[in-house]
PDB file of N, CA and C in Angstrom:
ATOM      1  N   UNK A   1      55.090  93.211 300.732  1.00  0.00           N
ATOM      2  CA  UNK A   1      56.458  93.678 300.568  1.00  0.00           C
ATOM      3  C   UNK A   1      56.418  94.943 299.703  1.00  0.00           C
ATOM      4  N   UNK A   2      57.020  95.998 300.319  1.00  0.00           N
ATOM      5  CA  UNK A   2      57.069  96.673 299.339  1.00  0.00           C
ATOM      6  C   UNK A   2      58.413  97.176 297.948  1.00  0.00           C
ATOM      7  N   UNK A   3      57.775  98.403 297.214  1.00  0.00           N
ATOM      8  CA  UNK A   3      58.831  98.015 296.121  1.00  0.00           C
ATOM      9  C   UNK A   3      60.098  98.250 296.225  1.00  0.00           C
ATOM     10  N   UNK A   4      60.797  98.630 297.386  1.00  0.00           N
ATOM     11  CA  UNK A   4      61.914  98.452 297.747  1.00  0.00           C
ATOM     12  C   UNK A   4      62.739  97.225 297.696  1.00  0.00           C
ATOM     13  N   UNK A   5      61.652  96.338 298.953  1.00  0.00           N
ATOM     14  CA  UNK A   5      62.180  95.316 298.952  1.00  0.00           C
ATOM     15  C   UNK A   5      62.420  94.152 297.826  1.00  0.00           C
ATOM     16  N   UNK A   6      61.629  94.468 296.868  1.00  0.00           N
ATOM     17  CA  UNK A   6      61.221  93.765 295.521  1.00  0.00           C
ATOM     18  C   UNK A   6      62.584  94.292 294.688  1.00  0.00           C
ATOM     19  N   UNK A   7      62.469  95.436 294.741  1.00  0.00           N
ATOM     20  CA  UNK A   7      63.617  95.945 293.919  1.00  0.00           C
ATOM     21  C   UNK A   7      65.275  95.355 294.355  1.00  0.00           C
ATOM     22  N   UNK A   8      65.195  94.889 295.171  1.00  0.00           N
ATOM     23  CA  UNK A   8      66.594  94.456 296.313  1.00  0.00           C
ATOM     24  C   UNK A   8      67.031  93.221 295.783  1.00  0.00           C
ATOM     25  N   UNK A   9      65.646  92.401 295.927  1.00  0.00           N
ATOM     26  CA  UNK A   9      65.188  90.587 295.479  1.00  0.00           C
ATOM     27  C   UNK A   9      65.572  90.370 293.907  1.00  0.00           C
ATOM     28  N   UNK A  10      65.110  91.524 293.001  1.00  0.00           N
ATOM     29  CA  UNK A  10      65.396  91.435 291.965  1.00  0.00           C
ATOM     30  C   UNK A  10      66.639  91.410 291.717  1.00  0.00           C
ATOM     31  N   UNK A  11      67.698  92.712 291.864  1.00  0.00           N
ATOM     32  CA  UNK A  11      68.946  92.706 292.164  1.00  0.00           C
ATOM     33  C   UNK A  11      69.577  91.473 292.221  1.00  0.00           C
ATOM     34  N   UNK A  12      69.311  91.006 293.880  1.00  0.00           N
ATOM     35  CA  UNK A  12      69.928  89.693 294.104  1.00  0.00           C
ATOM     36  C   UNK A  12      69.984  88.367 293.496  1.00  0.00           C
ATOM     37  N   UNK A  13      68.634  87.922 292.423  1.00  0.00           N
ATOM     38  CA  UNK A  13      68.611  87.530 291.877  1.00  0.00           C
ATOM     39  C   UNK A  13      69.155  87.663 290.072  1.00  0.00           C
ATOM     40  N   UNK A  14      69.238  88.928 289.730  1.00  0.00           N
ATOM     41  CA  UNK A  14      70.297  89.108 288.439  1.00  0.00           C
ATOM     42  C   UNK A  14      71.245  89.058 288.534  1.00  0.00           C
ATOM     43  N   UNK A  15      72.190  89.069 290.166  1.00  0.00           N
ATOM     44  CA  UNK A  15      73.416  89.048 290.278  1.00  0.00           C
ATOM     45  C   UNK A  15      73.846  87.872 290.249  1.00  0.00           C
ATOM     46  N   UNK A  16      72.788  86.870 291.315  1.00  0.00           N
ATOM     47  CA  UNK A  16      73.072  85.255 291.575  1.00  0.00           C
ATOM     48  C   UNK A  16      72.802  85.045 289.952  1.00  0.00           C
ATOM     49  N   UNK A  17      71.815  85.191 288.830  1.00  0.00           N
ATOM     50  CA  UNK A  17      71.932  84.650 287.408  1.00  0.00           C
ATOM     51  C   UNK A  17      73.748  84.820 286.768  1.00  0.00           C
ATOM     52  N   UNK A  18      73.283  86.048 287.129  1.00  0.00           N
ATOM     53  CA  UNK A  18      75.238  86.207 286.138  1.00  0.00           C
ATOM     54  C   UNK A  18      76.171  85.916 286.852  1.00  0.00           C
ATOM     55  N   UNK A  19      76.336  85.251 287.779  1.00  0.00           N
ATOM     56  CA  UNK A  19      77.664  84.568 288.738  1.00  0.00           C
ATOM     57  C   UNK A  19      77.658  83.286 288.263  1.00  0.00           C
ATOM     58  N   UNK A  20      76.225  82.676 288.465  1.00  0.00           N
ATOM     59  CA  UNK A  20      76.330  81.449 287.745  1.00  0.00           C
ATOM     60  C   UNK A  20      76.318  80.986 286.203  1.00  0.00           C
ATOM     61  N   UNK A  21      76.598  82.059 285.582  1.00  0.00           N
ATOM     62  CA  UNK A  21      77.449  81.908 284.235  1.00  0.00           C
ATOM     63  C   UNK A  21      76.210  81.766 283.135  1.00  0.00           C
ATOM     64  N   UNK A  22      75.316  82.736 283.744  1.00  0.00           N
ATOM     65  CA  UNK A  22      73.839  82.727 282.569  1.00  0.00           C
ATOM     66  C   UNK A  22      74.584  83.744 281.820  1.00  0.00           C
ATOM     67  N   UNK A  23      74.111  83.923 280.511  1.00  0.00           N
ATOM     68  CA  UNK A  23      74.543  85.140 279.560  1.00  0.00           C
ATOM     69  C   UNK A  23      73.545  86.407 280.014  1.00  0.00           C
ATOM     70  N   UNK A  24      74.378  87.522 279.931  1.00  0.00           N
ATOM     71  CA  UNK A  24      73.628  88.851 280.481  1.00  0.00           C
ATOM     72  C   UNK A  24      72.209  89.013 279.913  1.00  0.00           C
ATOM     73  N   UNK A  25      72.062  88.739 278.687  1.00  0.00           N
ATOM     74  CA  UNK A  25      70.907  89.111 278.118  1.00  0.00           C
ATOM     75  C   UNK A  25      69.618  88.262 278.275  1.00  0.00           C
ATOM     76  N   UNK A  26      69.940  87.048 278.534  1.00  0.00           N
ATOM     77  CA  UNK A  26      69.178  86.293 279.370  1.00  0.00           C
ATOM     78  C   UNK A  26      68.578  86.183 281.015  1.00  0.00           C
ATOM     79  N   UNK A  27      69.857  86.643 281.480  1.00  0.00           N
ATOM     80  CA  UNK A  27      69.933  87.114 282.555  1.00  0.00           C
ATOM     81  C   UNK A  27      68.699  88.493 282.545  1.00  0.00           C
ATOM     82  N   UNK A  28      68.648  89.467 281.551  1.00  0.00           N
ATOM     83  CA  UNK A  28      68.182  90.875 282.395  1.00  0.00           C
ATOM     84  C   UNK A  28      66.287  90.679 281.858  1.00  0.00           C
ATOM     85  N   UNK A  29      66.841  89.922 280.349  1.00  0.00           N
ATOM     86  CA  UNK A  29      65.525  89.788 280.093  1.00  0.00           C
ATOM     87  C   UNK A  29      64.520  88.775 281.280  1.00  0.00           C
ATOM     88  N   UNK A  30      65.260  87.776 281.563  1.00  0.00           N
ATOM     89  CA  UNK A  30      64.521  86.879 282.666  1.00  0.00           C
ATOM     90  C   UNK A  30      63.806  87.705 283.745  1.00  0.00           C
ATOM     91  N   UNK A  31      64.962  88.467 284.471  1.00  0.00           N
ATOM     92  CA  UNK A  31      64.343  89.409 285.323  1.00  0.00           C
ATOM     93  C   UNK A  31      63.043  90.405 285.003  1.00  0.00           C
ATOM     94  N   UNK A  32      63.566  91.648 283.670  1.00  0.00           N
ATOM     95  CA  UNK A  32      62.299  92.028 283.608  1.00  0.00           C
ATOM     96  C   UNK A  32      61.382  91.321 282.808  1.00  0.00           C
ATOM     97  N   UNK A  33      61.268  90.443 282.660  1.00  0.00           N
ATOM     98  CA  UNK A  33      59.564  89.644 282.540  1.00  0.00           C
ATOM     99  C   UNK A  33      59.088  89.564 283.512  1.00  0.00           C
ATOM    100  N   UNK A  34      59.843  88.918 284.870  1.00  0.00           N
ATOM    101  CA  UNK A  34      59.292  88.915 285.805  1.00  0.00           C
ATOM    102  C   UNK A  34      58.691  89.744 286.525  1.00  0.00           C
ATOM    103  N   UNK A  35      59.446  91.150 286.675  1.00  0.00           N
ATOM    104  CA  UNK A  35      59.198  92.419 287.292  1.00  0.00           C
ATOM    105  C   UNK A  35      57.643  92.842 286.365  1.00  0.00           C
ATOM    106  N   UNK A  36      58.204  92.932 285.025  1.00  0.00           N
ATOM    107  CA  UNK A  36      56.526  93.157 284.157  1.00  0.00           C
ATOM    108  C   UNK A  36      55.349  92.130 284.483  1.00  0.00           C
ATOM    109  N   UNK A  37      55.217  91.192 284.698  1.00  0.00           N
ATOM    110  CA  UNK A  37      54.225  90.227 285.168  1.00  0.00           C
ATOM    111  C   UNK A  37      53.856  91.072 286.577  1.00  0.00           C
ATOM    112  N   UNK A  38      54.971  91.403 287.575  1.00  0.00           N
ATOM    113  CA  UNK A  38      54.173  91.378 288.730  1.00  0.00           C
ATOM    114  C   UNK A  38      53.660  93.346 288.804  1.00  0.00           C
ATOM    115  N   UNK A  39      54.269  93.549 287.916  1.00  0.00           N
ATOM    116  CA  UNK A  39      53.577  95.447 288.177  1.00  0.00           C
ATOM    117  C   UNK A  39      52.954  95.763 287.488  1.00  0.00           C
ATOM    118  N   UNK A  40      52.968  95.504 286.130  1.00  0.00           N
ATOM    119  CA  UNK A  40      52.110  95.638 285.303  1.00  0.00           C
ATOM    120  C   UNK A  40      50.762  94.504 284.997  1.00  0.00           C
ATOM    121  N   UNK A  41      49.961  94.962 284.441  1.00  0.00           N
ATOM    122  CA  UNK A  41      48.591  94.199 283.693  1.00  0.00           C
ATOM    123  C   UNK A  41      48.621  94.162 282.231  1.00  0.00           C
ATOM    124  N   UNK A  42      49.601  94.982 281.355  1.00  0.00           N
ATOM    125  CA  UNK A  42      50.268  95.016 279.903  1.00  0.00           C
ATOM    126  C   UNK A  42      50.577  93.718 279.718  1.00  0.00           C
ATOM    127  N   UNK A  43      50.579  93.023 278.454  1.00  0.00           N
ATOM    128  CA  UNK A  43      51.006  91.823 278.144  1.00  0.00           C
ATOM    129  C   UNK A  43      52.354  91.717 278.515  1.00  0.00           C
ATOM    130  N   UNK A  44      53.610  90.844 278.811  1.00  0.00           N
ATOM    131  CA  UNK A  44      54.744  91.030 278.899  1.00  0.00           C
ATOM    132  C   UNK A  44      55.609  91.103 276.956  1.00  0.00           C
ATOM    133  N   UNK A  45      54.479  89.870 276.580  1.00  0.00           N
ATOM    134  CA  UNK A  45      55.168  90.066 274.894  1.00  0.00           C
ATOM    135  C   UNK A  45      54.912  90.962 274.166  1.00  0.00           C
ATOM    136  N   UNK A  46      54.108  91.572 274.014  1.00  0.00           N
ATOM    137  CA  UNK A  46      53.618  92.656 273.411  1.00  0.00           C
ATOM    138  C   UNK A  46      54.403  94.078 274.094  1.00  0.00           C
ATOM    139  N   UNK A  47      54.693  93.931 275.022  1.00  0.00           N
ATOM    140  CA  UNK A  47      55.669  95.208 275.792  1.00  0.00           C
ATOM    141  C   UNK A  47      56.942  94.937 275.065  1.00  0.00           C
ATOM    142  N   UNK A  48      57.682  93.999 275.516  1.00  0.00           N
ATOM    143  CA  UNK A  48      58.830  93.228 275.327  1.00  0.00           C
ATOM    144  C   UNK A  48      59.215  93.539 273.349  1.00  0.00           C
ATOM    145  N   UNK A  49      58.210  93.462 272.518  1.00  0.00           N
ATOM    146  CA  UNK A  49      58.733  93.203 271.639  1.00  0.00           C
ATOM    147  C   UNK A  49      58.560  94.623 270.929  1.00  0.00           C
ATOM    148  N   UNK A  50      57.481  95.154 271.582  1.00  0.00           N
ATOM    149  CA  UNK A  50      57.536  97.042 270.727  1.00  0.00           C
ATOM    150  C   UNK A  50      58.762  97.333 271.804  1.00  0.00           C
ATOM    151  N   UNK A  51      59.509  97.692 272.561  1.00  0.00           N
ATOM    152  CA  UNK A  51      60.288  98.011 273.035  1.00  0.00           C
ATOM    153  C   UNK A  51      61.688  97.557 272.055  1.00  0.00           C
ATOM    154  N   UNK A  52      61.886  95.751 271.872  1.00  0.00           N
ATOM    155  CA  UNK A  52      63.050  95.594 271.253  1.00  0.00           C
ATOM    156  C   UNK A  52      62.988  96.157 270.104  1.00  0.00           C
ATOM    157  N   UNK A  53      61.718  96.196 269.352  1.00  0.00           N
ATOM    158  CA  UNK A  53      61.584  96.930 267.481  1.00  0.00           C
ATOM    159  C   UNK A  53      61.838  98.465 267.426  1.00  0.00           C
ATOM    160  N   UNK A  54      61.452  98.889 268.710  1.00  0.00           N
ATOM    161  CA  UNK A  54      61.901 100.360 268.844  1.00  0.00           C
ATOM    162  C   UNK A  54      62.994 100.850 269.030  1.00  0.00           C
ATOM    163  N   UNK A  55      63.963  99.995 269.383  1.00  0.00           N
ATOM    164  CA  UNK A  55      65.036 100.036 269.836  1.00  0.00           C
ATOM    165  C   UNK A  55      66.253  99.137 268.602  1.00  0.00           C
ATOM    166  N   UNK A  56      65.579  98.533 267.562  1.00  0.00           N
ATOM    167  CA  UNK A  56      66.899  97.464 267.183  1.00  0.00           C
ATOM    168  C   UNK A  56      66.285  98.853 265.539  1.00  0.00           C
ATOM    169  N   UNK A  57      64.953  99.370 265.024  1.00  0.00           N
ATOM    170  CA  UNK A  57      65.101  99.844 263.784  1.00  0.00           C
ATOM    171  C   UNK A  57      65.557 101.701 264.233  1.00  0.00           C
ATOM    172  N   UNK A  58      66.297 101.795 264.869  1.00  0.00           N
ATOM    173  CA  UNK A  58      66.573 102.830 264.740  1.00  0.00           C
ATOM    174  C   UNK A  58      67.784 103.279 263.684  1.00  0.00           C
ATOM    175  N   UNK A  59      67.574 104.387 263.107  1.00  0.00           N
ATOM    176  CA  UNK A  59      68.167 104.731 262.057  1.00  0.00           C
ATOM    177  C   UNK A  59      69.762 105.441 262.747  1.00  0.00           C
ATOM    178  N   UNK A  60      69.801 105.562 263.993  1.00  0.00           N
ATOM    179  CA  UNK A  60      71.050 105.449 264.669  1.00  0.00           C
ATOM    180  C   UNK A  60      72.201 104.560 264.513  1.00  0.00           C
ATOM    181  N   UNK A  61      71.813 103.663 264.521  1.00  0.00           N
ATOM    182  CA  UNK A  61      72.906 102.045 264.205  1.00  0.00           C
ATOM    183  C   UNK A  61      73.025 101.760 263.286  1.00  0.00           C
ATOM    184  N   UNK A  62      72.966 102.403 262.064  1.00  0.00           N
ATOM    185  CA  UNK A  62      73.315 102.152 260.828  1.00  0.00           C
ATOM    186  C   UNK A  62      74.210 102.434 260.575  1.00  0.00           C
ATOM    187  N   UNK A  63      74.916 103.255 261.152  1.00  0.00           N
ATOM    188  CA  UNK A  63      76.166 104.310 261.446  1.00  0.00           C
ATOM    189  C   UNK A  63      77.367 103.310 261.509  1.00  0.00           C
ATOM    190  N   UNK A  64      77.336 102.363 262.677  1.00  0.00           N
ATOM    191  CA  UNK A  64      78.534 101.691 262.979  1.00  0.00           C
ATOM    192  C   UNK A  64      79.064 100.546 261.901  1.00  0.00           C
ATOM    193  N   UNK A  65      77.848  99.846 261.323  1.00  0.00           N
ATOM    194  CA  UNK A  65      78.241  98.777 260.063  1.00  0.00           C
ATOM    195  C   UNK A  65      78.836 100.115 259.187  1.00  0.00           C
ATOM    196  N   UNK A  66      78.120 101.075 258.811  1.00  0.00           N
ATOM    197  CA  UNK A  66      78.729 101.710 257.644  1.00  0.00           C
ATOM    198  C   UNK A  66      79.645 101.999 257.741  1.00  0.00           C
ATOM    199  N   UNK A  67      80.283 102.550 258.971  1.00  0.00           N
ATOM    200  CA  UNK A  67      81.907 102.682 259.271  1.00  0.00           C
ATOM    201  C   UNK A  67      82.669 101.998 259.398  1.00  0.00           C
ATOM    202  N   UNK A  68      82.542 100.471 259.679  1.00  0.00           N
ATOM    203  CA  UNK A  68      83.312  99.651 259.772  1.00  0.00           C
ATOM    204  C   UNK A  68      83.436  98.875 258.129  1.00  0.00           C
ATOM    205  N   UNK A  69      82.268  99.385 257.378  1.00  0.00           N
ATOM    206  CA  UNK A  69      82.399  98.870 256.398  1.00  0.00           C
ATOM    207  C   UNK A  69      82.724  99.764 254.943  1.00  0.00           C
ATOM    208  N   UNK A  70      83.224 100.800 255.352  1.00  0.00           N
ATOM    209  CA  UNK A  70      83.542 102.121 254.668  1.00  0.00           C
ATOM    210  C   UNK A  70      85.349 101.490 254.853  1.00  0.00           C
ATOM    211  N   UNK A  71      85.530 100.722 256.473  1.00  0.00           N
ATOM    212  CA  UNK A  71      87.084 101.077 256.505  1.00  0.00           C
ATOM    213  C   UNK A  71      87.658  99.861 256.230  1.00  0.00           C
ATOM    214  N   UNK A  72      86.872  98.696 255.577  1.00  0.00           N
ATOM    215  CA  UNK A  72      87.355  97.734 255.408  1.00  0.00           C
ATOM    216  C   UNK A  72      87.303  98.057 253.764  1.00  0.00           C
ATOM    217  N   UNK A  73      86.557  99.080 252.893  1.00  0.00           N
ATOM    218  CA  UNK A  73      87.183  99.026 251.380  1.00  0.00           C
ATOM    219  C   UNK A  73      88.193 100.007 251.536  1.00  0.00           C
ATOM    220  N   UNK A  74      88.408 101.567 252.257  1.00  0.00           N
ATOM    221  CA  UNK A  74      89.697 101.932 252.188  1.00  0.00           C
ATOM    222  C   UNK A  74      90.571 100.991 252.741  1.00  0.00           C
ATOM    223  N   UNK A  75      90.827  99.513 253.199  1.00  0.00           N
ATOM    224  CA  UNK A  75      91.425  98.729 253.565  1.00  0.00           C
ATOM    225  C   UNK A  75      92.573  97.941 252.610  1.00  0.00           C
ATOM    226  N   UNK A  76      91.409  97.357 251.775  1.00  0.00           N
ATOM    227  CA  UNK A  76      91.177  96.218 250.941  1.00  0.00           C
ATOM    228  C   UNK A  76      91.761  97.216 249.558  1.00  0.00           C
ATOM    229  N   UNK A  77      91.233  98.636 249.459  1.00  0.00           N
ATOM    230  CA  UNK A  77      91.855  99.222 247.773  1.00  0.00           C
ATOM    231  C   UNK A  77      93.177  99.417 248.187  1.00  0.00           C
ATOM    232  N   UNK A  78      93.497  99.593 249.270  1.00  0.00           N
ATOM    233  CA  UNK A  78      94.938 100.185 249.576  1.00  0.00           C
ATOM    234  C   UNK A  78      94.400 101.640 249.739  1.00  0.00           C
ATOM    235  N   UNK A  79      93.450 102.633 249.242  1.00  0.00           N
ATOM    236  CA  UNK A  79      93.201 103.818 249.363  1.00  0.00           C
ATOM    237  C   UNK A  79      93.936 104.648 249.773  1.00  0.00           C
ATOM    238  N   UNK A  80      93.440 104.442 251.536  1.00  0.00           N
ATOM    239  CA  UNK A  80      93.987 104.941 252.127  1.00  0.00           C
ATOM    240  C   UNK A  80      95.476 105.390 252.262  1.00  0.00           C
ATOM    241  N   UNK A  81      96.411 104.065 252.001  1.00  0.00           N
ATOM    242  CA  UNK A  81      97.711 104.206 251.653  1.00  0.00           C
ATOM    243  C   UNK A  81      98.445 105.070 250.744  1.00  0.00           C
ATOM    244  N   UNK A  82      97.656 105.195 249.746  1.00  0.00           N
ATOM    245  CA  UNK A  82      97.758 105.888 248.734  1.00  0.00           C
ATOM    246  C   UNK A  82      97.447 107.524 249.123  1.00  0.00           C
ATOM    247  N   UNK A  83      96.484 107.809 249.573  1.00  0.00           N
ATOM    248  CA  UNK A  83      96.382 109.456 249.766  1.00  0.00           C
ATOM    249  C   UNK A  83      97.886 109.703 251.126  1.00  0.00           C
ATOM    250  N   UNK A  84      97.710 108.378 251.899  1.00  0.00           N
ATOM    251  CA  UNK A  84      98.835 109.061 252.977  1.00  0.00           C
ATOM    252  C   UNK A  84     100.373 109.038 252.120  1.00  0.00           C
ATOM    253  N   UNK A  85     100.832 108.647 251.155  1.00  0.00           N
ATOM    254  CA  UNK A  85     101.852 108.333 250.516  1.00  0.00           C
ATOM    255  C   UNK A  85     101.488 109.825 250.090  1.00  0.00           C
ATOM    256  N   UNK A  86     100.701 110.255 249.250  1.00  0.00           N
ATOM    257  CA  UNK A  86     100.665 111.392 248.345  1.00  0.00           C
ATOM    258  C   UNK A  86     100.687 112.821 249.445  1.00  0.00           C
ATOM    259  N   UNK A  87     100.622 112.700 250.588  1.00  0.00           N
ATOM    260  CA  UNK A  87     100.591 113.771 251.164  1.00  0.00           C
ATOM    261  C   UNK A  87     101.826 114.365 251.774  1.00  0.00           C
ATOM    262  N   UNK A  88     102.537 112.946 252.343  1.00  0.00           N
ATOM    263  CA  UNK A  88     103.775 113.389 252.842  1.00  0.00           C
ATOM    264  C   UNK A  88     105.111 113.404 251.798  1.00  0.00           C
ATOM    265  N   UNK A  89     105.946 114.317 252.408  1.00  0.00           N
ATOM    266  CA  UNK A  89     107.198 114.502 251.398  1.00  0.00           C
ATOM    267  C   UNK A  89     107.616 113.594 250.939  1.00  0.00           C
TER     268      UNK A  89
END
């Protein structure tokens, strides 16, 4: 078979996972293990887990806690309230 058809099978099978009410991330990871077992000769865990560490310590996503947690103390002091009170007439 070639990787067309593999690629099709896979498909059909992540779609049939998430219809039947698997969680996505289970769902995609299931799939590519499988796909890595059959194309590659790389370990699947050793792929699998420098990929997630490369991907979860990025200094990118530090961004969103800090903002959400920047707007929960202008929240909580009233701050915010306070500069918008002082600005308008």
């Amino acid at each position: 078979m070639n990787e067309l058809g593999l690629t099709l099978i896979f498909l059909a099978v992540l779609f049939l996972l998430l219809g039947t009410g698997i969680w996505v991330a289970v769902s995609l990871i299931g799939v590519a293990m499988v796909g890595m077992m059959l194309f590659t000769s790389r370990p699947v865990g050793d792929a699998m887990a420098t990929t997630i560490w490369g991907a979860a310590s990025s200094w990118t996503l530090t961004a969103l806690p800090l903002f959400i947690w920047m707007g929960e103390i202008l929240f909580r002091t009233r701050l915010s309230e306070d500069l918008f009170k002082g600005l308008t007439p």
